[in-house]
C-alpha atoms as a PDB file:
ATOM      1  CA  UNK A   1      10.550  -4.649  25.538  1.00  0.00           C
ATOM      2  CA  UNK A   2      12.272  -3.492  22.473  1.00  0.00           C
ATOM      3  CA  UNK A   3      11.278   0.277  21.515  1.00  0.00           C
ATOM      4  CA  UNK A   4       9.765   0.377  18.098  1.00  0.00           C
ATOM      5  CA  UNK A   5       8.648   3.544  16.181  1.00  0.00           C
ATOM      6  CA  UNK A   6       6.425   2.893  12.942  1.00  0.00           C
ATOM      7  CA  UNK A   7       5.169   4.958  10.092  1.00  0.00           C
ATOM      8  CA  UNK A   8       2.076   4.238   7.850  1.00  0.00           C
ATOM      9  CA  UNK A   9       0.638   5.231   4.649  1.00  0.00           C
ATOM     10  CA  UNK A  10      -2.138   3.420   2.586  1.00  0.00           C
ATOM     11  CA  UNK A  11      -3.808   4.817  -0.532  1.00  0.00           C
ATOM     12  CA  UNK A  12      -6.181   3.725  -3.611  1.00  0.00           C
ATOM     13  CA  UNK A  13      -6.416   5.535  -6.935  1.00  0.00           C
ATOM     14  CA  UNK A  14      -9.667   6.247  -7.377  1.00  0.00           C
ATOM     15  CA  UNK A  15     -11.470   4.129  -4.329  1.00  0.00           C
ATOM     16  CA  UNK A  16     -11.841   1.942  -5.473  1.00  0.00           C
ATOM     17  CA  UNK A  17      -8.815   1.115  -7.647  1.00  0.00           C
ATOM     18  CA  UNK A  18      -5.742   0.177  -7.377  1.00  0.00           C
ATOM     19  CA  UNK A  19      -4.201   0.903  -4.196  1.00  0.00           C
ATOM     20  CA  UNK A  20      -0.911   0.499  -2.270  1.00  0.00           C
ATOM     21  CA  UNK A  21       0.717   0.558   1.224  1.00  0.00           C
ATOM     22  CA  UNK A  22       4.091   1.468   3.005  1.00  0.00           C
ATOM     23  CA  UNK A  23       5.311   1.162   6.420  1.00  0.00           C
ATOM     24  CA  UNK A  24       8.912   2.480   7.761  1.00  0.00           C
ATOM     25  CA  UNK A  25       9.579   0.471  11.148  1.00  0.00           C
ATOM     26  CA  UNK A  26      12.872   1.771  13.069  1.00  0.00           C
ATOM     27  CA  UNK A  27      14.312   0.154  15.671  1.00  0.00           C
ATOM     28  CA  UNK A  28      17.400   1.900  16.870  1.00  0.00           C
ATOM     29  CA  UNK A  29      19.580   2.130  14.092  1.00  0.00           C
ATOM     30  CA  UNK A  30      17.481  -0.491  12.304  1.00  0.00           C
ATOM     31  CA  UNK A  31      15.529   0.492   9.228  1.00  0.00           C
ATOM     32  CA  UNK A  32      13.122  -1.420   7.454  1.00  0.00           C
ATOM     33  CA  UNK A  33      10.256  -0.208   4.504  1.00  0.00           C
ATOM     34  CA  UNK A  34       7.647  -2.344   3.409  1.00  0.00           C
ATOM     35  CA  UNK A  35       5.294  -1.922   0.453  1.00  0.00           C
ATOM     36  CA  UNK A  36       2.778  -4.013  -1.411  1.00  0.00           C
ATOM     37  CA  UNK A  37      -0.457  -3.025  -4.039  1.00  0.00           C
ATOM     38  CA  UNK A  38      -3.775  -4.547  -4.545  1.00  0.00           C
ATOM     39  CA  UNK A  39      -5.705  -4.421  -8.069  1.00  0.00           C
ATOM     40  CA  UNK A  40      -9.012  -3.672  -5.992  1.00  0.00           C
ATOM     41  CA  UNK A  41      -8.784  -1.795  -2.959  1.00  0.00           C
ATOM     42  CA  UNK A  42      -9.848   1.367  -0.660  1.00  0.00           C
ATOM     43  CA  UNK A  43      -7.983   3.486   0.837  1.00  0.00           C
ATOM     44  CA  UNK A  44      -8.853   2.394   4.406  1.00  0.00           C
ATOM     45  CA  UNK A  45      -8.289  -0.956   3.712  1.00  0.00           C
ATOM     46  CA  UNK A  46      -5.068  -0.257   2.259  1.00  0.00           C
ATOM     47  CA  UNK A  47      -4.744   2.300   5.469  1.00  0.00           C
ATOM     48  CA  UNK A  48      -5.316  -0.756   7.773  1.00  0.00           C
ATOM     49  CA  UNK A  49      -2.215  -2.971   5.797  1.00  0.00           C
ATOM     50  CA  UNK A  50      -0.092  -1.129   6.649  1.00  0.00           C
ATOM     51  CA  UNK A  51      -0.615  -1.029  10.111  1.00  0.00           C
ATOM     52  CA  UNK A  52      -1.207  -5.005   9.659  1.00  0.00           C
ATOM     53  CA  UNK A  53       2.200  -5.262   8.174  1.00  0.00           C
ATOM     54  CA  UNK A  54       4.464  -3.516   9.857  1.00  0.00           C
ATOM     55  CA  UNK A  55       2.791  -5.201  13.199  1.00  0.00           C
ATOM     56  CA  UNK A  56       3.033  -8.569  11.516  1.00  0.00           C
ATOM     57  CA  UNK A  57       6.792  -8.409  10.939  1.00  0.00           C
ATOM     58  CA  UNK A  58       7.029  -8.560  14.629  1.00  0.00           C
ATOM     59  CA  UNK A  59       8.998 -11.340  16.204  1.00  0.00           C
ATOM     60  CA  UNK A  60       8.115 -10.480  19.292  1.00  0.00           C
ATOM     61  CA  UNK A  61       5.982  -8.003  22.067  1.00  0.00           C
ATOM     62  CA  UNK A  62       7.569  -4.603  21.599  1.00  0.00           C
ATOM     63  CA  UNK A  63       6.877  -1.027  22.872  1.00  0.00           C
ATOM     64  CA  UNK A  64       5.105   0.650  19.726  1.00  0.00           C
ATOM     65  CA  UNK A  65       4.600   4.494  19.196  1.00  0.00           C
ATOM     66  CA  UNK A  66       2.494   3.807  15.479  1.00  0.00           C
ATOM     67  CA  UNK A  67       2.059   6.646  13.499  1.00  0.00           C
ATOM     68  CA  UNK A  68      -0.425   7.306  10.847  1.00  0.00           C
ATOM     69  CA  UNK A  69      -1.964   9.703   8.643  1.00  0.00           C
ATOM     70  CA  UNK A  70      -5.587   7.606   8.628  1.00  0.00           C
ATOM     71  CA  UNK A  71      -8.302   8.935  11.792  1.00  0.00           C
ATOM     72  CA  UNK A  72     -10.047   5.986  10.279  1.00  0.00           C
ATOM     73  CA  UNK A  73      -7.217   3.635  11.956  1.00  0.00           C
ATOM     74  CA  UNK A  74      -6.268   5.937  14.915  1.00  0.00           C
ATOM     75  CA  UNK A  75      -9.372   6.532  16.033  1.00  0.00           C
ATOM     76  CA  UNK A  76     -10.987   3.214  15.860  1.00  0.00           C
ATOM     77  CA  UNK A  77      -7.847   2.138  18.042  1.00  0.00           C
ATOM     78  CA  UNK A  78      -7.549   4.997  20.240  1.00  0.00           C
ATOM     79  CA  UNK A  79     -11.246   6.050  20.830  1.00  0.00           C
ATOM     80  CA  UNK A  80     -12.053   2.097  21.377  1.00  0.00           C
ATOM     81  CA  UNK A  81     -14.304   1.725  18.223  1.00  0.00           C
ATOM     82  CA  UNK A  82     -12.190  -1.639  17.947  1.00  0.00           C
ATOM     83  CA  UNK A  83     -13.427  -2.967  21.555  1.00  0.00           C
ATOM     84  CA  UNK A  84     -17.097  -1.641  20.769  1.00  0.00           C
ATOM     85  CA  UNK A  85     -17.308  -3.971  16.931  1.00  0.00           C
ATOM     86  CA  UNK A  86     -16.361  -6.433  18.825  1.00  0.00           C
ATOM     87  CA  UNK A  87     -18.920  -6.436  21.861  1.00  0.00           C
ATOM     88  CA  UNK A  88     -21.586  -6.137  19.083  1.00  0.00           C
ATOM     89  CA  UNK A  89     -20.596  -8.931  16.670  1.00  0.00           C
ATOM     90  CA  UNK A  90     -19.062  -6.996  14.451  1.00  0.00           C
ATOM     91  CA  UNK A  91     -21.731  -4.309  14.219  1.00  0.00           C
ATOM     92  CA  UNK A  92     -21.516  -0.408  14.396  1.00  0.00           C
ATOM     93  CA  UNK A  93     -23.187   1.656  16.972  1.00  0.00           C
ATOM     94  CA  UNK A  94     -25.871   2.024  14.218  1.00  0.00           C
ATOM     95  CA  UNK A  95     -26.161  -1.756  14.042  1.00  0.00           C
ATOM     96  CA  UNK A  96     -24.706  -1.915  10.304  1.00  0.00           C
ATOM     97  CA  UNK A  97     -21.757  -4.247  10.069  1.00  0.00           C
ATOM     98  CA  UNK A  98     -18.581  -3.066  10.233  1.00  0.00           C
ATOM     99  CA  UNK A  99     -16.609  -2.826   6.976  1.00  0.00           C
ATOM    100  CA  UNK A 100     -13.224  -4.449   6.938  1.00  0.00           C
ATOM    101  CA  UNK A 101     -14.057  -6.721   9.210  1.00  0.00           C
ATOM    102  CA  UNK A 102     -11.108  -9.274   7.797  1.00  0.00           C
ATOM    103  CA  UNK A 103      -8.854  -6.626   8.274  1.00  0.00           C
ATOM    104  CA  UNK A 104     -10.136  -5.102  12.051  1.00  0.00           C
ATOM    105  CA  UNK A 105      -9.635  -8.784  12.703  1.00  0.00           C
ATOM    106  CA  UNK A 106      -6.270  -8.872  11.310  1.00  0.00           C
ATOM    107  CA  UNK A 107      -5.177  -5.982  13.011  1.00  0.00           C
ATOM    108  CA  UNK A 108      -6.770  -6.815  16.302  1.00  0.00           C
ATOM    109  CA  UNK A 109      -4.615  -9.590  16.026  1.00  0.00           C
ATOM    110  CA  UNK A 110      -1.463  -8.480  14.943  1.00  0.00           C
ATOM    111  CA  UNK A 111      -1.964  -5.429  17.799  1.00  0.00           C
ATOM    112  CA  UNK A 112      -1.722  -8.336  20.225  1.00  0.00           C
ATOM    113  CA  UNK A 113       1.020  -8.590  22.591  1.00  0.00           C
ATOM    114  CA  UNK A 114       2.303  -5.657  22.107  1.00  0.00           C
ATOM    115  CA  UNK A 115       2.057  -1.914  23.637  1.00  0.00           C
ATOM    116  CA  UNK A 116       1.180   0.606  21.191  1.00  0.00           C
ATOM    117  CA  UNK A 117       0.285   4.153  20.937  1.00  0.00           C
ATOM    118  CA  UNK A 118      -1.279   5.187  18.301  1.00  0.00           C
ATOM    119  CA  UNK A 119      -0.945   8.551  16.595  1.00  0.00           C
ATOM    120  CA  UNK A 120      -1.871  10.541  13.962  1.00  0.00           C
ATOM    121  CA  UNK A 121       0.278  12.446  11.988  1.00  0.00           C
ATOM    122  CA  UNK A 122      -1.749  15.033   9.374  1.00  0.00           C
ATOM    123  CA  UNK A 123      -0.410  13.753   6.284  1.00  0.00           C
ATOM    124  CA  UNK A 124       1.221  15.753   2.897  1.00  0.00           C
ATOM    125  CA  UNK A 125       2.611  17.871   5.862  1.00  0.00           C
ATOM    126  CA  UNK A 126       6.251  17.077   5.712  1.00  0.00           C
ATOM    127  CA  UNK A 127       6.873  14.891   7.963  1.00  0.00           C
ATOM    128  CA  UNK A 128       9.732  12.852   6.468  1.00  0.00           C
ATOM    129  CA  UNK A 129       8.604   9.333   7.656  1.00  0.00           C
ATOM    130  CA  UNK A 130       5.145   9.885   6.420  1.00  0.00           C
ATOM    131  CA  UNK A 131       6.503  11.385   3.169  1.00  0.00           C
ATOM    132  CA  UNK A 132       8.306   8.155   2.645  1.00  0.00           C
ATOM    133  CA  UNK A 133       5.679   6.047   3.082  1.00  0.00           C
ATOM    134  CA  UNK A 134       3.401   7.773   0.533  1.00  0.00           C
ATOM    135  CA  UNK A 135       6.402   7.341  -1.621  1.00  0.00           C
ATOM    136  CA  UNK A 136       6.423   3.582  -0.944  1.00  0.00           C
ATOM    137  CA  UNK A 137       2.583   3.423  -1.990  1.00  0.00           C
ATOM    138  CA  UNK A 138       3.005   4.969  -5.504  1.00  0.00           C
ATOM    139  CA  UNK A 139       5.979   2.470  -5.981  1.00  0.00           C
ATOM    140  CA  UNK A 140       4.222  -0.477  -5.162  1.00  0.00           C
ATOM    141  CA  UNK A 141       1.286  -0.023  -7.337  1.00  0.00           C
ATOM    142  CA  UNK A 142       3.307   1.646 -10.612  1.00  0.00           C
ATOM    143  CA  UNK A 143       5.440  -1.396 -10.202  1.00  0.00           C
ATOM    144  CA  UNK A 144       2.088  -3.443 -11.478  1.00  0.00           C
ATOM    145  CA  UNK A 145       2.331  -6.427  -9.145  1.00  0.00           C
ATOM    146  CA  UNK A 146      -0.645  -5.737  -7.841  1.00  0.00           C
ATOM    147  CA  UNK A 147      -2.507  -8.989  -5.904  1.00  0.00           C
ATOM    148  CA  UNK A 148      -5.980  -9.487  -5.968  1.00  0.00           C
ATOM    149  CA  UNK A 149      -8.024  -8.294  -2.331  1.00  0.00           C
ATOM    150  CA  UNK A 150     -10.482 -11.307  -2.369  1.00  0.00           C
ATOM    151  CA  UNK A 151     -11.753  -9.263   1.210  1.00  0.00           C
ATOM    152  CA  UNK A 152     -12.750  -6.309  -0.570  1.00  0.00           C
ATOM    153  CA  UNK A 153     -14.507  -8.492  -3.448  1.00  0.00           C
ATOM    154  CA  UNK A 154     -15.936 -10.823  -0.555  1.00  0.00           C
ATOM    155  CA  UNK A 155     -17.054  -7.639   1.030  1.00  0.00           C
ATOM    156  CA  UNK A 156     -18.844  -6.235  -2.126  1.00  0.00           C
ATOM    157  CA  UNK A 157     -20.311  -9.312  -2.942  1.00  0.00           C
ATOM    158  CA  UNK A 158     -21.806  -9.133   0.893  1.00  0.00           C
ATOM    159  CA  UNK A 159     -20.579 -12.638   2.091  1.00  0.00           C
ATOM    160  CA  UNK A 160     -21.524 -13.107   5.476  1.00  0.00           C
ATOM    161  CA  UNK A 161     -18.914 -11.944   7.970  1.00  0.00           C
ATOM    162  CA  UNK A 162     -16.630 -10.014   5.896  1.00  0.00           C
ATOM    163  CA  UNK A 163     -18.881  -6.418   5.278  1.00  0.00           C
END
């Protein structure tokens, strides 16, 4: 399996607002940054895209040390919050639904196949990866192309399945 190292960054101004995401995945001497803004976001769903699409670029299973600044991600992944949703439908340990449900799904998903460790990385620390990334999330939203998240809207709006 290929040897991947990823970086992650997600933020909203004012969650919610307007919020963005980077990734930086290396492979070798292979560098790729990825970026993208929604008008309506959190910050841990924006924390969860980029995990989703730096995964999602993927062509195929890799060896994954994923590094990220959110506990919210990290944790649920590490400390096996993700298995527990799932065993309950989709329900916390308190029985309220899980939020960001499209995007635990997403991720779930995109996770698949491959072997990752997850880590967090205190962020606003230095670290030059995760620097970068926060970079890439004040790009993509000043650059104003910012897409609509109909699963945060859905969410609000409490359709079934998606809070």
């Amino acid at each position: 399996m290929k040897e991947v190292v990823v970086y992650t960054d997600g933020g909203a101004r004012g969650n919610p607002g307007p919020g963005g995401y980077g990734a930086v995945v290396t492979f070798g001497r292979h560098r790729k940054e990825l970026k993208g803004a929604f008008d309506h976001t959190t910050n841990n769903r924006m924390e969860l895209m980029a995990a989703i699409s730096a995964l999602e670029m993927l062509k195929e299973p890799c060896e994954i040390t994923l590094h990220s600044d959110s506990k919210y991600v990290v944790d649920a992944m590490v400390k096996g919050w993700l298995k527990g949703w799932k065993k309950r439908g989709w329900l916390k340990s308190d029985r309220k639904p899980v939020l960001n449900q499209d995007l635990w799904k997403r991720l779930d998903e995109a996770a698949s196949g491959h072997k990752i460790i997850w880590k967090w990385v205190k962020g606003h620390a230095g670290n030059e990866l995760n620097e970068r990334c926060d970079e890439l999330v004040h790009e993509a939203i000043d650059a104003g192309n910012l897409v609509i998240d109909q699963g945060y809207l859905d969410q609000q709006a409490g359709e079934p399945g998606l809070f």
